[in-house]
N, C-alpha and C. Protein backbone atom coordinates (compact mmCIF):
# COMPACT_ATOMS: atom_id res chain seq x y z
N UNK A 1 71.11 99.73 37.88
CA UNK A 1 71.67 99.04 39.02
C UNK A 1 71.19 97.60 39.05
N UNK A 2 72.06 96.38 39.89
CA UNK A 2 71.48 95.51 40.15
C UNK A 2 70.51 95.62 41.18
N UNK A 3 69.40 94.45 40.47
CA UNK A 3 68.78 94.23 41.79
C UNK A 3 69.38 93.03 42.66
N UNK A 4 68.88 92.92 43.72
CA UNK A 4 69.00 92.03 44.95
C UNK A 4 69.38 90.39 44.17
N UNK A 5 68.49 90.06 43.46
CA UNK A 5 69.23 88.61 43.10
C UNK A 5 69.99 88.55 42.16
N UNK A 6 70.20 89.68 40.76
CA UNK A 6 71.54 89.60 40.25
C UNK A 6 72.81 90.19 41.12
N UNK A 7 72.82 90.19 42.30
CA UNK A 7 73.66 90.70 43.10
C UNK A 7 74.02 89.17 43.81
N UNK A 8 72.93 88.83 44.09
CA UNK A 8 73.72 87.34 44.71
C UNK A 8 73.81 86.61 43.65
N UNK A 9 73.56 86.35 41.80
CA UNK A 9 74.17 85.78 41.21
C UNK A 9 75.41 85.93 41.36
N UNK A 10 75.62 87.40 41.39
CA UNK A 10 77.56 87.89 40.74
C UNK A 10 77.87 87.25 42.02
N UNK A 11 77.62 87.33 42.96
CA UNK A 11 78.51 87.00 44.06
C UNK A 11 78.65 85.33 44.24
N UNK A 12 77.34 84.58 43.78
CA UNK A 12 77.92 83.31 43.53
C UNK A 12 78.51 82.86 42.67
N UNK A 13 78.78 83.37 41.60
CA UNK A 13 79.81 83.34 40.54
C UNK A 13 81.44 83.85 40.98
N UNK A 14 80.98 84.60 41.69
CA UNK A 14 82.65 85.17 41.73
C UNK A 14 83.44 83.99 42.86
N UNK A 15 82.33 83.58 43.70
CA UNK A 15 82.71 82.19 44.59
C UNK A 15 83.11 81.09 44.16
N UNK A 16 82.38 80.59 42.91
CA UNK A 16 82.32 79.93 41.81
C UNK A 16 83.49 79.94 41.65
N UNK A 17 83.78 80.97 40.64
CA UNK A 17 85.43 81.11 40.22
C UNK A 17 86.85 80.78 41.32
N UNK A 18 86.59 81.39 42.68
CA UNK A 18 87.42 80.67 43.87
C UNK A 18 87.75 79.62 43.90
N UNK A 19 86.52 79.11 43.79
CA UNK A 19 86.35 77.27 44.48
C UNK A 19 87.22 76.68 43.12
N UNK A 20 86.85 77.09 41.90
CA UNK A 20 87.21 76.24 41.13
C UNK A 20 88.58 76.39 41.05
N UNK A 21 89.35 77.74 41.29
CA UNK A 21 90.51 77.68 41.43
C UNK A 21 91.32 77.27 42.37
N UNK A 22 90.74 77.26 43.81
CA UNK A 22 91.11 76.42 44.61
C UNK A 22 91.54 74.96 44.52
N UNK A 23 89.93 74.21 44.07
CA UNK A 23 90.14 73.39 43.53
C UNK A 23 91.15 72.58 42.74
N UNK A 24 91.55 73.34 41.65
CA UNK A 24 92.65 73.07 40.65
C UNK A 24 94.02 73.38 41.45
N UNK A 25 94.20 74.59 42.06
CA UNK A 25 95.56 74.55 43.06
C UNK A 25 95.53 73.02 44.19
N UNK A 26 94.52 72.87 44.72
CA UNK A 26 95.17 71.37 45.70
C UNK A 26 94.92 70.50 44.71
N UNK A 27 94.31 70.16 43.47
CA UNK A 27 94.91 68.90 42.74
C UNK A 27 96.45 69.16 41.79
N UNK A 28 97.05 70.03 42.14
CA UNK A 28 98.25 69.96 41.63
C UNK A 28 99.14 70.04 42.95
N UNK A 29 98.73 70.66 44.15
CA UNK A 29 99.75 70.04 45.24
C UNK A 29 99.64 68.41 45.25
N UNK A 30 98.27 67.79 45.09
CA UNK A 30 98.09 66.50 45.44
C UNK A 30 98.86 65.69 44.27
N UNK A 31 99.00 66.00 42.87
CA UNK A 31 99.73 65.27 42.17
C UNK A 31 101.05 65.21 42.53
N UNK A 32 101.85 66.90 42.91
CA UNK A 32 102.89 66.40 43.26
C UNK A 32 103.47 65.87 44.35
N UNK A 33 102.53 65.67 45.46
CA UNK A 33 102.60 64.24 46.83
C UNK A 33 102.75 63.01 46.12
N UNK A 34 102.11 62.87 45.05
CA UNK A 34 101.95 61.44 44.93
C UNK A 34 103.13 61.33 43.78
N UNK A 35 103.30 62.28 43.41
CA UNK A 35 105.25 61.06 42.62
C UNK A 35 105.56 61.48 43.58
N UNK A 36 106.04 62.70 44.44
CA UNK A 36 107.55 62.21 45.58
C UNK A 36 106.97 61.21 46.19
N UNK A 37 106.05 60.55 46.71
CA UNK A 37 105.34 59.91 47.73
C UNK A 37 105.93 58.37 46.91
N UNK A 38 106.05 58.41 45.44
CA UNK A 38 106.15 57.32 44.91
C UNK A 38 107.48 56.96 44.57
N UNK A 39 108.10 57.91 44.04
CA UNK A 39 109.50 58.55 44.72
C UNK A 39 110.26 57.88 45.72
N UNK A 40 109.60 57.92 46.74
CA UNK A 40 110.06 57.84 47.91
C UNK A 40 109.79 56.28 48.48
N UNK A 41 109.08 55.76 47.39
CA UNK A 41 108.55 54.80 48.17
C UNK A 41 109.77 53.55 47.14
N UNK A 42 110.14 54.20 46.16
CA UNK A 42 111.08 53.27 45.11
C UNK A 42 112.24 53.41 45.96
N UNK A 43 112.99 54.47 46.36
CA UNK A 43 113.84 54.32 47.08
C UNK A 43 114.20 53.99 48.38
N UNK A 44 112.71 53.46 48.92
CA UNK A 44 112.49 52.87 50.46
C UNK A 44 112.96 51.16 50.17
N UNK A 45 112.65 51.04 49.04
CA UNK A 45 112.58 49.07 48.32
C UNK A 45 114.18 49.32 47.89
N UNK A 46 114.72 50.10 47.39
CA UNK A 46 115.94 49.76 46.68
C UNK A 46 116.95 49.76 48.35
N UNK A 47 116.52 50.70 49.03
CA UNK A 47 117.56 50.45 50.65
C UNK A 47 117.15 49.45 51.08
N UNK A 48 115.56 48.75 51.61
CA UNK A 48 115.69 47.55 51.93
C UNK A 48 116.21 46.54 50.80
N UNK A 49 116.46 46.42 49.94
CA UNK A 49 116.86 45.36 49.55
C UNK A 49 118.28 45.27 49.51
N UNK A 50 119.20 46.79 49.71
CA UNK A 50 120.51 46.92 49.79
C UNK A 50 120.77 46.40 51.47
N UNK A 51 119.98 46.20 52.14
CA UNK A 51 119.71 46.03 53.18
C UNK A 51 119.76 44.39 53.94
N UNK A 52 118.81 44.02 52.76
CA UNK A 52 118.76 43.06 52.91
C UNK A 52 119.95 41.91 52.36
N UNK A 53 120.45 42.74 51.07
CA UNK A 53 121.55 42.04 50.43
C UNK A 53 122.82 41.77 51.32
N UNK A 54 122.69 43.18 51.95
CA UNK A 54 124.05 43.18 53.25
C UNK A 54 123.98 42.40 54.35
N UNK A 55 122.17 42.15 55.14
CA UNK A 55 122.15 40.80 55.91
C UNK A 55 123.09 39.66 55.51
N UNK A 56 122.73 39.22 54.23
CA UNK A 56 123.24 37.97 53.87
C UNK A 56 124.50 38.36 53.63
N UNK A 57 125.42 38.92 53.02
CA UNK A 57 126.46 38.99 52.56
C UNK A 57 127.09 38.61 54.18
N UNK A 58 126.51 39.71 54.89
CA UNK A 58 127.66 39.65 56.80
C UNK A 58 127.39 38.29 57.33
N UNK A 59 126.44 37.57 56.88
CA UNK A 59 126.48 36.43 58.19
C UNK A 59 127.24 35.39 56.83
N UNK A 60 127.50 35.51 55.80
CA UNK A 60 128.19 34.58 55.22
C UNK A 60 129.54 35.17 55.71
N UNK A 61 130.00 36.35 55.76
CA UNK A 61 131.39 36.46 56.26
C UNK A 61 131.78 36.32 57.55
N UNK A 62 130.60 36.69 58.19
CA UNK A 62 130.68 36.27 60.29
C UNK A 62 130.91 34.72 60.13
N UNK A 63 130.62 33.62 59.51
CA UNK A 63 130.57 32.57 59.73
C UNK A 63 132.19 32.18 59.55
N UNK A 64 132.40 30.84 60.58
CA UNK A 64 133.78 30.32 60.43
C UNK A 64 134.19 29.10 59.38
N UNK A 65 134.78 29.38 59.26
CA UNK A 65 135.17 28.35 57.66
C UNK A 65 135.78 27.00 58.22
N UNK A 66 134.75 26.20 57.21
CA UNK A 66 134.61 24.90 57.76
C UNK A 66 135.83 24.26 58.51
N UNK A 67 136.88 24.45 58.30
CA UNK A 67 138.61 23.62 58.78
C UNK A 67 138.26 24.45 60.56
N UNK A 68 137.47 24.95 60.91
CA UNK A 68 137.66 25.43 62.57
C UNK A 68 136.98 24.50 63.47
């Protein structure tokens, strides 16, 4: 039988093994936050700038042409 402290080895080992798998599961949720996150952040710049392109385009067409 074990005694008393190879009993709390196994059991800190078997914790061991948890953590580290834990571990490795939230750094692969966290990688995939960070491309959609980056993702998301390319297609936040491509609408403002479609955005911005359309500011200018409307006030060149709101404006009245010079003969008024």
């Amino acid at each position: 039988m074990l005694n008393e402290v190879d009993e709390k080895l196994v059991d800190l080992e078997v914790r061991l093994s948890f953590q580290e798998e834990t571990i490795d599961q939230l750094n692969d949720v966290i990688l995939f936050q960070n491309k959609k996150i980056e993702n998301l952040e390319q297609q936040l710049k491509m609408i403002a700038s479609k955005l911005n392109s359309a500011d200018t385009e409307e006030a060149v067409y709101d404006q009245k042409p010079p003969h008024y």
